[in-house]
N, C-alpha and C. Protein backbone atom coordinates (compact mmCIF):
# COMPACT_ATOMS: atom_id res chain seq x y z
N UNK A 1 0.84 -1.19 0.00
CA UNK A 1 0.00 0.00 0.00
C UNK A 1 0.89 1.25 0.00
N UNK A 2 0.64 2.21 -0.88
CA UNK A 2 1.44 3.38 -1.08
C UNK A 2 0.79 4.40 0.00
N UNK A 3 1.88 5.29 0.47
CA UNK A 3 1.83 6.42 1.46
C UNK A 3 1.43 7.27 0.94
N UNK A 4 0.85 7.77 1.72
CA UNK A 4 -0.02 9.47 1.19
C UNK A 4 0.02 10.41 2.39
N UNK A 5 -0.02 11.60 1.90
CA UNK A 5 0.49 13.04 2.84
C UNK A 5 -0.73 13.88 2.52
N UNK A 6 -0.51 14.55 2.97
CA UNK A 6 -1.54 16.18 2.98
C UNK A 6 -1.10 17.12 3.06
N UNK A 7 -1.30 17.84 1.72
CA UNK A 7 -1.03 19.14 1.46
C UNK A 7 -1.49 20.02 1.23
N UNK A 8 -1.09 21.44 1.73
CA UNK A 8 -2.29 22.03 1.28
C UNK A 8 -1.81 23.38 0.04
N UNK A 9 -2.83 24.08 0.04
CA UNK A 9 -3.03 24.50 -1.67
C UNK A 9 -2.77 25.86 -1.23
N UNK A 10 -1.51 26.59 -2.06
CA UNK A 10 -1.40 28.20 -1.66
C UNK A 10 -1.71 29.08 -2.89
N UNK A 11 -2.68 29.97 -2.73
CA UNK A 11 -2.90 31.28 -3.80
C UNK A 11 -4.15 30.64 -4.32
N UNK A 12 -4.51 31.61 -5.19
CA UNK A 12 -5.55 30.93 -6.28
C UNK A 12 -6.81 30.65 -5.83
N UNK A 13 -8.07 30.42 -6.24
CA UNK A 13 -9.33 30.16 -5.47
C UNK A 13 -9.19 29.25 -4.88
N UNK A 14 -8.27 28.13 -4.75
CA UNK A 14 -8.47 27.19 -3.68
C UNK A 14 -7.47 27.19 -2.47
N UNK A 15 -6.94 29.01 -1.99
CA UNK A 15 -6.21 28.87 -1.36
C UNK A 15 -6.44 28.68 0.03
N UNK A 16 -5.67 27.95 1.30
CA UNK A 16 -6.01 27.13 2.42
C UNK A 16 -6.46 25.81 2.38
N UNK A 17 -6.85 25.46 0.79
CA UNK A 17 -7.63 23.89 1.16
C UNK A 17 -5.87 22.89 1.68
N UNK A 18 -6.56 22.10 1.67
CA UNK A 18 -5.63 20.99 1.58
C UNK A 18 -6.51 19.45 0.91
N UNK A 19 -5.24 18.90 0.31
CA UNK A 19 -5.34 17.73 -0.23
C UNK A 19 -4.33 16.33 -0.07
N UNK A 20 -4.84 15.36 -0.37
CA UNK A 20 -4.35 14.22 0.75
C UNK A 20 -3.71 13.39 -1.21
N UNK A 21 -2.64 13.21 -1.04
CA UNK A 21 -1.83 12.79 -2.28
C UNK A 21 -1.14 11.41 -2.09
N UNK A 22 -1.09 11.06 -3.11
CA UNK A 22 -0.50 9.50 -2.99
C UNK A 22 1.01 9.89 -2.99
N UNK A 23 1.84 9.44 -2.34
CA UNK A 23 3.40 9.07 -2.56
C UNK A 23 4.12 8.25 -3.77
N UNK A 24 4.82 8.70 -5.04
CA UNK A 24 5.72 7.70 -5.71
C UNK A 24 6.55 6.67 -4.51
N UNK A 25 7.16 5.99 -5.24
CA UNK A 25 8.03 4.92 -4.84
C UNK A 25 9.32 5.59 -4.44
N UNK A 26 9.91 7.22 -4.78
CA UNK A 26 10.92 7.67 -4.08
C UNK A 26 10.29 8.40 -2.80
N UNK A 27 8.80 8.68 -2.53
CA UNK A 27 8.04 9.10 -1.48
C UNK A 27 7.99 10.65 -1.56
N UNK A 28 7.57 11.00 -2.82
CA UNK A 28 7.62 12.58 -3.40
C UNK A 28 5.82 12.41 -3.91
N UNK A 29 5.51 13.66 -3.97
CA UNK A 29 3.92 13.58 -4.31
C UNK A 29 4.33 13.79 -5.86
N UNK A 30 2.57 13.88 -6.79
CA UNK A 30 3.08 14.04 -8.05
C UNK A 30 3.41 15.99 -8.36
N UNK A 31 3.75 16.12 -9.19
CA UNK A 31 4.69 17.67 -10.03
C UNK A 31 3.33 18.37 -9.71
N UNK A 32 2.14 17.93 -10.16
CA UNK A 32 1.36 18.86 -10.02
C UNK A 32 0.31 18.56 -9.78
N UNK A 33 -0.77 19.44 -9.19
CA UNK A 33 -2.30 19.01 -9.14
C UNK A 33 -3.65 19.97 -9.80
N UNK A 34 -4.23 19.52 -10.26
CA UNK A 34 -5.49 20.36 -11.28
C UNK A 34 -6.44 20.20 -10.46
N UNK A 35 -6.84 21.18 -9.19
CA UNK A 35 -8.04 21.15 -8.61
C UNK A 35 -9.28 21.29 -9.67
N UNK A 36 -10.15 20.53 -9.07
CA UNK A 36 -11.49 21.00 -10.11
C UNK A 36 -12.20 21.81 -9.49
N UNK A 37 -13.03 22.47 -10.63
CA UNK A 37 -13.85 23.75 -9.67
C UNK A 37 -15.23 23.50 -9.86
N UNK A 38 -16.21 24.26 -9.77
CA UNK A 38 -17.76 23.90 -9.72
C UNK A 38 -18.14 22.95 -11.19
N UNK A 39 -17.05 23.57 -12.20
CA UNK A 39 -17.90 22.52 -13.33
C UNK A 39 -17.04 21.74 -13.95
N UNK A 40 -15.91 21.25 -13.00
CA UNK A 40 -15.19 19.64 -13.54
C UNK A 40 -14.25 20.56 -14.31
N UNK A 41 -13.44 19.62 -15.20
CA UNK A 41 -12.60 19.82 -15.84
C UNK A 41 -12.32 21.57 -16.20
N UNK A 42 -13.64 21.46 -16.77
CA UNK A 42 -13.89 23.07 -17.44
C UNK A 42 -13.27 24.06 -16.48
N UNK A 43 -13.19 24.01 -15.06
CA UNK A 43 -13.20 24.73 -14.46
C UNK A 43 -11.58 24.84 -13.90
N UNK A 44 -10.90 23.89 -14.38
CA UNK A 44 -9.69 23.13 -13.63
C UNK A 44 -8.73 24.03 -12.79
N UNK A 45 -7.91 24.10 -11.95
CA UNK A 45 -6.83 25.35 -11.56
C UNK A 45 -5.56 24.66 -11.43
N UNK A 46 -4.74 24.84 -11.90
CA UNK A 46 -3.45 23.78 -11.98
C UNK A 46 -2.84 24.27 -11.11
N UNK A 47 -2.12 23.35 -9.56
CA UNK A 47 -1.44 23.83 -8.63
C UNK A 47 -0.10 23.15 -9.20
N UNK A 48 1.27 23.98 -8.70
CA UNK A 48 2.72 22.99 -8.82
C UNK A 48 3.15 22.80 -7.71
N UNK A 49 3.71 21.79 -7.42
CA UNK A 49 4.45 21.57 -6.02
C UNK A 49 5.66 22.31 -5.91
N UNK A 50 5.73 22.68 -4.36
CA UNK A 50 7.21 23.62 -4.01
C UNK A 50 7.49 23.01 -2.72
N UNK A 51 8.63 22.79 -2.44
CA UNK A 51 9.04 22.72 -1.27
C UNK A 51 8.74 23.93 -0.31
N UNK A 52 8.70 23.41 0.88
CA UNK A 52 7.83 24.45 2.12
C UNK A 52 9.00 24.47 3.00
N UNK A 53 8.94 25.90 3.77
CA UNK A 53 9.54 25.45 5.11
C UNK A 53 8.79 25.03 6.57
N UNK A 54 9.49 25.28 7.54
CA UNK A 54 8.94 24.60 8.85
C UNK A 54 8.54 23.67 8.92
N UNK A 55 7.33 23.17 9.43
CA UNK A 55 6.92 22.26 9.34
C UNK A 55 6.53 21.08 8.27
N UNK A 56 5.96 21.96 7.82
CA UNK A 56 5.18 21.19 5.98
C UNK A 56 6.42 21.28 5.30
N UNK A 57 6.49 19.60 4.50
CA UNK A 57 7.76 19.46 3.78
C UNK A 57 7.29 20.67 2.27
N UNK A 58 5.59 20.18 1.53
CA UNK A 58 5.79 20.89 0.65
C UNK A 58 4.30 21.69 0.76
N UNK A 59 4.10 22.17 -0.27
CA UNK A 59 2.80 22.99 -0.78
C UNK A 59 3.03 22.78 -2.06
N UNK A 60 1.08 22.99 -2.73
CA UNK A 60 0.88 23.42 -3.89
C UNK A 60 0.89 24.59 -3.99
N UNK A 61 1.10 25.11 -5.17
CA UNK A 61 1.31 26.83 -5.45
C UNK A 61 0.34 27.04 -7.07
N UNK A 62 -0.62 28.10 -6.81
CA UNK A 62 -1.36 28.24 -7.96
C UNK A 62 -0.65 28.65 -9.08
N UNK A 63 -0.77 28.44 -9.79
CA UNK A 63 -0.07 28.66 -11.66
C UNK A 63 -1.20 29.47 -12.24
N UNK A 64 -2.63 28.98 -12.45
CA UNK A 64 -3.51 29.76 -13.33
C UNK A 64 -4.13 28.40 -13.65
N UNK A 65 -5.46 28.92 -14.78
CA UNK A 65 -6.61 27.79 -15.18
C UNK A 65 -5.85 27.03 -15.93
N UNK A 66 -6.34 25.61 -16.01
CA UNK A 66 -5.95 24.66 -17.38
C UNK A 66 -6.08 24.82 -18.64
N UNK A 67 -7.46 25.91 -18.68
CA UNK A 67 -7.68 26.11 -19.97
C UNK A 67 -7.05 27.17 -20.84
């Protein structure tokens, strides 16, 4: 069973959420995440991962829409 973390989401309309991510096999989350917004895909917000300090190893960081 693969490890999963929680991270949460900085900037952008989904900033403060957090999201719970699966771990690769080197125990890194994936490059990026496409929150969905009220209408699925259409709506998508592409977060990138950054390394964090203090506590939280990382965060997502908003980029802009998918579309």
């Amino acid at each position: 069973m693969a490890s999963t973390v929680r991270i949460p989401l900085a900037d952008g309309p989904a900033d403060g959420e957090t999201i719970d991510v699966e771990l690769d096999p080197n125990d890194r989350p994936p490059l990026t995440h496409h929150h969905l917004g009220p209408e699925g895909l259409a709506d998508a917000q592409i977060y990138e991962l950054e390394s964090a300090g203090g506590d939280q190893q990382w965060c997502y960081r908003w980029r802009g829409p998918a579309v």
